[in-house]
C-alpha atoms as a PDB file:
ATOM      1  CA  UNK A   1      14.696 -85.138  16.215  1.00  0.00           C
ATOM      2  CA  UNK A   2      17.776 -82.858  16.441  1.00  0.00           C
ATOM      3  CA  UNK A   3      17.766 -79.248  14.574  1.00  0.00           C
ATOM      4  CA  UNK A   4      20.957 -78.240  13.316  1.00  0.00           C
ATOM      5  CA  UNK A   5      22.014 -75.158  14.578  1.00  0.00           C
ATOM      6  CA  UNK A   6      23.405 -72.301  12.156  1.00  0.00           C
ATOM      7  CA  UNK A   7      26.778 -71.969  11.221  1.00  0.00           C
ATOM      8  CA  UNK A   8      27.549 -68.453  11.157  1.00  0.00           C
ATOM      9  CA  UNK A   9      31.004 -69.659   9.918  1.00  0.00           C
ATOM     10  CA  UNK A  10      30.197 -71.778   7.230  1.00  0.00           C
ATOM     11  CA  UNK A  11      33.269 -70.884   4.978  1.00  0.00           C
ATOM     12  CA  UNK A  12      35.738 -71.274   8.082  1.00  0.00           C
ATOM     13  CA  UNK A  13      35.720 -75.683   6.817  1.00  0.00           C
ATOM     14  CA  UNK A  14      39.171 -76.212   7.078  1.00  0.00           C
ATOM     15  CA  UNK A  15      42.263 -76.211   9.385  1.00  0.00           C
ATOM     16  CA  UNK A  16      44.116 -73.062   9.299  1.00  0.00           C
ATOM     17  CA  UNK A  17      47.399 -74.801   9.761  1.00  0.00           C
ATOM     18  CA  UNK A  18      47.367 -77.509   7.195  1.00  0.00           C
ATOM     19  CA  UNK A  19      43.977 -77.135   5.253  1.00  0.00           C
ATOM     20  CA  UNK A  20      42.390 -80.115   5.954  1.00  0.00           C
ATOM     21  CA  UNK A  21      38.600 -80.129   6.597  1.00  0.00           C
ATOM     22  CA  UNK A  22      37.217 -79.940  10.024  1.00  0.00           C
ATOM     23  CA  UNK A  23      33.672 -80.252  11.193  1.00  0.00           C
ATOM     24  CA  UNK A  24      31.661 -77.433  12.562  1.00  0.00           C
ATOM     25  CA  UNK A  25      31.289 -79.480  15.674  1.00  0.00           C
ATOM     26  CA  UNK A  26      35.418 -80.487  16.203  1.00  0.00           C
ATOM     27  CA  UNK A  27      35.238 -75.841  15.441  1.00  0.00           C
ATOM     28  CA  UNK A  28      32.753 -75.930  18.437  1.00  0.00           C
ATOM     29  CA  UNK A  29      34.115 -77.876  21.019  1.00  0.00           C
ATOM     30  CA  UNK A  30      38.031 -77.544  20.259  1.00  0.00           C
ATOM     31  CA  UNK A  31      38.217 -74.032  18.262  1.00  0.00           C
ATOM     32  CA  UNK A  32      38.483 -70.066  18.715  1.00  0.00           C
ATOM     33  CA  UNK A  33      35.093 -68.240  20.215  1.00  0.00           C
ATOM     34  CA  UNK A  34      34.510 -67.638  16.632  1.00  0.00           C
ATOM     35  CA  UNK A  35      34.827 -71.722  15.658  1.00  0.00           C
ATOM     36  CA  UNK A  36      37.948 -71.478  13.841  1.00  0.00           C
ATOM     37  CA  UNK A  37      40.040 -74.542  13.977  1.00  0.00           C
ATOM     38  CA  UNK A  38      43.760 -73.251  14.387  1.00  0.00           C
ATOM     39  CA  UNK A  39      44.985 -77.271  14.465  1.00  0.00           C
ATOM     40  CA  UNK A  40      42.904 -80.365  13.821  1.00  0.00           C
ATOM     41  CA  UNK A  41      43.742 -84.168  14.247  1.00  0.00           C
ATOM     42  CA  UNK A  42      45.661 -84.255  10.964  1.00  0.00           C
ATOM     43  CA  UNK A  43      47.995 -82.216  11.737  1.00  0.00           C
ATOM     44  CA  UNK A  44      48.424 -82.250  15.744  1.00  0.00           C
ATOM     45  CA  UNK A  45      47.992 -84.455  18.513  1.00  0.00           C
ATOM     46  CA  UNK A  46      44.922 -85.333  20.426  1.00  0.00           C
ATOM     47  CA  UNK A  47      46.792 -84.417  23.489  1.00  0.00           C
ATOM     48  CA  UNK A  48      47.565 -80.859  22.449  1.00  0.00           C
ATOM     49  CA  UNK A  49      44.346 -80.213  20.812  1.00  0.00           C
ATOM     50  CA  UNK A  50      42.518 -81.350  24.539  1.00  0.00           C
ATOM     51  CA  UNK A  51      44.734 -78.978  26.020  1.00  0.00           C
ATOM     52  CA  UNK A  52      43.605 -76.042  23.556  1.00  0.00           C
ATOM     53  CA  UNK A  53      46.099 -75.432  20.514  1.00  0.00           C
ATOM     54  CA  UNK A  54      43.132 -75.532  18.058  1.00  0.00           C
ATOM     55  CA  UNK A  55      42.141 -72.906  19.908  1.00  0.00           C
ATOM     56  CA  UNK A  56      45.856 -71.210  19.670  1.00  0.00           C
ATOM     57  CA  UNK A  57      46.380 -71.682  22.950  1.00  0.00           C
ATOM     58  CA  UNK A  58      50.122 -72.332  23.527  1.00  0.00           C
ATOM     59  CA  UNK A  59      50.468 -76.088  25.650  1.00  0.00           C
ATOM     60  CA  UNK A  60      53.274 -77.277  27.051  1.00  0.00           C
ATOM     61  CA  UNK A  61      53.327 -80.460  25.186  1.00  0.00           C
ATOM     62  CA  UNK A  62      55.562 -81.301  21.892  1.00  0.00           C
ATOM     63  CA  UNK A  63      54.088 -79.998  18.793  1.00  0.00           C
ATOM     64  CA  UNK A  64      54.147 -82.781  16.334  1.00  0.00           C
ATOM     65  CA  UNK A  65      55.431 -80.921  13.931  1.00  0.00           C
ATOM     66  CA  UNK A  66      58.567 -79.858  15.518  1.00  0.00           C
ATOM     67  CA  UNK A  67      58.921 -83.715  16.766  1.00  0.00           C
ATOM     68  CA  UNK A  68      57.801 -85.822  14.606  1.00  0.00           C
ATOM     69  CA  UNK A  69      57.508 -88.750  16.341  1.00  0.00           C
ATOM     70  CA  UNK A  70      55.209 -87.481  18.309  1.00  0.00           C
ATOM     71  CA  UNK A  71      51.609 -88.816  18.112  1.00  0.00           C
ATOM     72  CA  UNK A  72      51.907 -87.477  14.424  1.00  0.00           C
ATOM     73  CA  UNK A  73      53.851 -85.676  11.751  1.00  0.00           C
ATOM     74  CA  UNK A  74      54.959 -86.870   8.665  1.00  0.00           C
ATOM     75  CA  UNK A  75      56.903 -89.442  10.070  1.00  0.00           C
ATOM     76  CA  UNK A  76      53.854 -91.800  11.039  1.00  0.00           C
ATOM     77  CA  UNK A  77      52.009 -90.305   8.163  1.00  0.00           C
ATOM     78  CA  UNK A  78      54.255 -91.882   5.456  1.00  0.00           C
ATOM     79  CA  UNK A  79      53.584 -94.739   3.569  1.00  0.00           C
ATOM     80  CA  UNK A  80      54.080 -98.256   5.484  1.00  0.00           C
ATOM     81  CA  UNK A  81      54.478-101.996   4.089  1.00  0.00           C
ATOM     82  CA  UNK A  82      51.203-102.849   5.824  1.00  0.00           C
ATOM     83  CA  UNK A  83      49.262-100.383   3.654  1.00  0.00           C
ATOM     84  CA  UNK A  84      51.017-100.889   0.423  1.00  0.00           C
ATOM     85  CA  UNK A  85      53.610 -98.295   0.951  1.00  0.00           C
ATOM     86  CA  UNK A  86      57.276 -97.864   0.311  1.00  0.00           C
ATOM     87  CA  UNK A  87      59.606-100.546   2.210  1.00  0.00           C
ATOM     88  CA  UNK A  88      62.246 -98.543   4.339  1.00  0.00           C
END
């Protein structure tokens, strides 16, 4: 049976970029040494965030959003025919 380990930064939920919630183990493996998520999947790319810019490392890789057509951004993120969105 696993124990849960404490949280000593149970109010730090949510992305500090774009607000959106984060779990305290994406804070643990991807965040600061004090598991603060500086970027998350919602608003950055999986490439970045493996090379540390949840952490606030700077990568040399586009930031999605600066390109948005990168592996993210608004772009992708707005509505689509296939999910009942707007028709472009």
């Amino acid at each position: 049976m696993a124990v849960p380990l404490p949280d000593a930064n149970g109010d730090c939920r949510t992305c500090e970029f774009c607000d959106a919630h984060v779990t305290p183990e994406f804070r643990r493996s991807y965040g600061t040494a004090d598991r603060r998520a500086l970027r998350c999947p919602e608003c950055d790319s999986w490439a970045r965030i493996m090379r540390g810019s949840a952490a606030g490392k700077d990568v040399d890789h586009p930031d999605p959003q600066e390109h948005s057509g990168r592996n993210g951004g608004v772009e992708l993120r707005g509505p689509k025919v296939t999910d009942g969105g707007l028709n472009r």
